[in-house]
Protein backbone atom coordinates (compact mmCIF):
# COMPACT_ATOMS: atom_id res chain seq x y z
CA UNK A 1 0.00 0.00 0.00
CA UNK A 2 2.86 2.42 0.99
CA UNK A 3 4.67 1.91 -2.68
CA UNK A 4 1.80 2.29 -4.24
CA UNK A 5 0.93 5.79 -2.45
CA UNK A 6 4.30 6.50 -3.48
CA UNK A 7 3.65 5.74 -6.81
CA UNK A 8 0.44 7.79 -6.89
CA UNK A 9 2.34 10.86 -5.50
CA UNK A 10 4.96 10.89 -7.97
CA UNK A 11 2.81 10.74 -10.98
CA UNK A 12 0.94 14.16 -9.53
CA UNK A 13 4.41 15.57 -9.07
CA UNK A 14 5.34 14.72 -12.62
CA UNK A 15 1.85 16.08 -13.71
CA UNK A 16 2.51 18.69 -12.13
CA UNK A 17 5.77 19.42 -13.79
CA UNK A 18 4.62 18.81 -17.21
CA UNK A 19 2.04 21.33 -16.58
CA UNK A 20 5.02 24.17 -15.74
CA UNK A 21 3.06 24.34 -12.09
CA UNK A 22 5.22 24.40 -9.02
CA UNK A 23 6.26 20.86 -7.64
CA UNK A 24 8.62 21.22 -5.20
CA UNK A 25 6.95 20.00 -2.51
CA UNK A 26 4.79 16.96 -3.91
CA UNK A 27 7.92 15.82 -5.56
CA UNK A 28 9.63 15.71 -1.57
CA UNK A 29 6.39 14.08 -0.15
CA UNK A 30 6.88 11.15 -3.07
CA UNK A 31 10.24 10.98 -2.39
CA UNK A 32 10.11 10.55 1.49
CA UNK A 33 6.77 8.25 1.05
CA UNK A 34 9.02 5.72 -1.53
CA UNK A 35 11.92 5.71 0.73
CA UNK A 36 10.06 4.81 3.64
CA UNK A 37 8.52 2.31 1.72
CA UNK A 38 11.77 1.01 0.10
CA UNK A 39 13.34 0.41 3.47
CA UNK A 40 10.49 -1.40 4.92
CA UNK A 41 9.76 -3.84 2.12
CA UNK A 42 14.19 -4.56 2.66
CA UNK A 43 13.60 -4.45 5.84
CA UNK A 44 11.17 -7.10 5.95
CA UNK A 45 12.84 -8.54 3.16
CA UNK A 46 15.95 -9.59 5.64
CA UNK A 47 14.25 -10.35 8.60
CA UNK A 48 12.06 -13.07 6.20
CA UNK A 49 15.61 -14.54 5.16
CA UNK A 50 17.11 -14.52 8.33
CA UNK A 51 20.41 -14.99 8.12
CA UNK A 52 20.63 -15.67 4.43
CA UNK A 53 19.46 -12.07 4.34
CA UNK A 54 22.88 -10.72 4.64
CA UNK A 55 24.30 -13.01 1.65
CA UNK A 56 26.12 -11.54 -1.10
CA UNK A 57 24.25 -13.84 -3.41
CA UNK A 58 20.84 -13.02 -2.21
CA UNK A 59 21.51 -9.33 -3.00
CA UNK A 60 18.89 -8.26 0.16
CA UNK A 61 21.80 -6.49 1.75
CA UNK A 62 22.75 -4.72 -0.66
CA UNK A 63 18.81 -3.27 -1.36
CA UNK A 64 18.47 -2.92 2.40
CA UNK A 65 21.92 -0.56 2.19
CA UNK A 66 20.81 1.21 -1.18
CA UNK A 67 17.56 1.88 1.16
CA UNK A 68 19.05 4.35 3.73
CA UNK A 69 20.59 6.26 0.91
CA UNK A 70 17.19 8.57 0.86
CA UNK A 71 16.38 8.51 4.08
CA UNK A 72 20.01 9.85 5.29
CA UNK A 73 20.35 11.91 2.18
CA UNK A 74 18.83 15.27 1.90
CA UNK A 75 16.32 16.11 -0.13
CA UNK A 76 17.33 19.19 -0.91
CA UNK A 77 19.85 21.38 0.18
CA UNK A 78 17.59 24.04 1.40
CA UNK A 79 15.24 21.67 3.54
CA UNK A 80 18.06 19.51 5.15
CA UNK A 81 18.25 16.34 6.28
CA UNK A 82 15.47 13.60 6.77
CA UNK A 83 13.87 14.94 9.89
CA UNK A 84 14.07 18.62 8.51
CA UNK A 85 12.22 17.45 5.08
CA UNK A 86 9.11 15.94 7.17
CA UNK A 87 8.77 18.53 9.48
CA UNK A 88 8.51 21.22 6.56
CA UNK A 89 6.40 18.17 4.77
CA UNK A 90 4.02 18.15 7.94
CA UNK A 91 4.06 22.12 8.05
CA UNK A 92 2.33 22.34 4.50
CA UNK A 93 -0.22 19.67 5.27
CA UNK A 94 -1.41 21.85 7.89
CA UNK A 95 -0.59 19.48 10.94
CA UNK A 96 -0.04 22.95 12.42
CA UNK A 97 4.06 21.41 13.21
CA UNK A 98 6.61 24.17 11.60
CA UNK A 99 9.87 23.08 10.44
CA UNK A 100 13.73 23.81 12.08
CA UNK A 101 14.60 27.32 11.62
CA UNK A 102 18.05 26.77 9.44
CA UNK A 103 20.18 30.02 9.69
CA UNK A 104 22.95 28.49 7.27
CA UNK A 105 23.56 29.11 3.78
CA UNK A 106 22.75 26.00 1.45
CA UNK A 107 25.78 25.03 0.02
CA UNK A 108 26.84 25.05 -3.66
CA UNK A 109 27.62 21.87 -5.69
């Protein structure tokens, strides 16, 4: 149900691209919702395979590491890291929450 909520959220982000309408922040809801959803379905992917789960061969491992990649990534430089991104997520769905106040500059590529 999660991936396909993700899925859901990134074709309205993309529709709303293709229809030169601002984005920004249904693209970052899609992206948090599939990597939450990515690192539960490894996730439950290792702890089905038990040991095996950590096997080269199986490639699990692998997916579960690939998994934390956007969740300990930010998703972009002005909203910081994970916990930053769904606070200002949560402050535009009007859950009333407002996000970190971040007196830094965003640093350039």
């Amino acid at each position: 149900m999660q991936l396909e909520a993700a899925s859901l959220m990134t074709l309205k982000a993309a529709a709303l691209y293709d229809a030169g309408e601002p984005c920004g922040i249904e693209a970052n809801d899609a992206k948090y919702a599939a990597a939450e959803a990515a690192h539960e379905a490894c996730e439950t992917a290792v702890l089905t395979l038990g040991g095996m789960g950590y096997a080269a061969e199986y490639h699990v491992e692998r997916y579960l590491r690939e998994s934390y990649i956007p969740r300990i990534a930010p998703i972009n430089r002005r909203e910081g890291a994970r916990p930053a991104a769904l606070l200002l997520i949560l402050s535009t769905t009007g859950t009333g929450e407002k996000p970190p106040e971040n007196n830094s500059k965003p640093s350039r590529p």
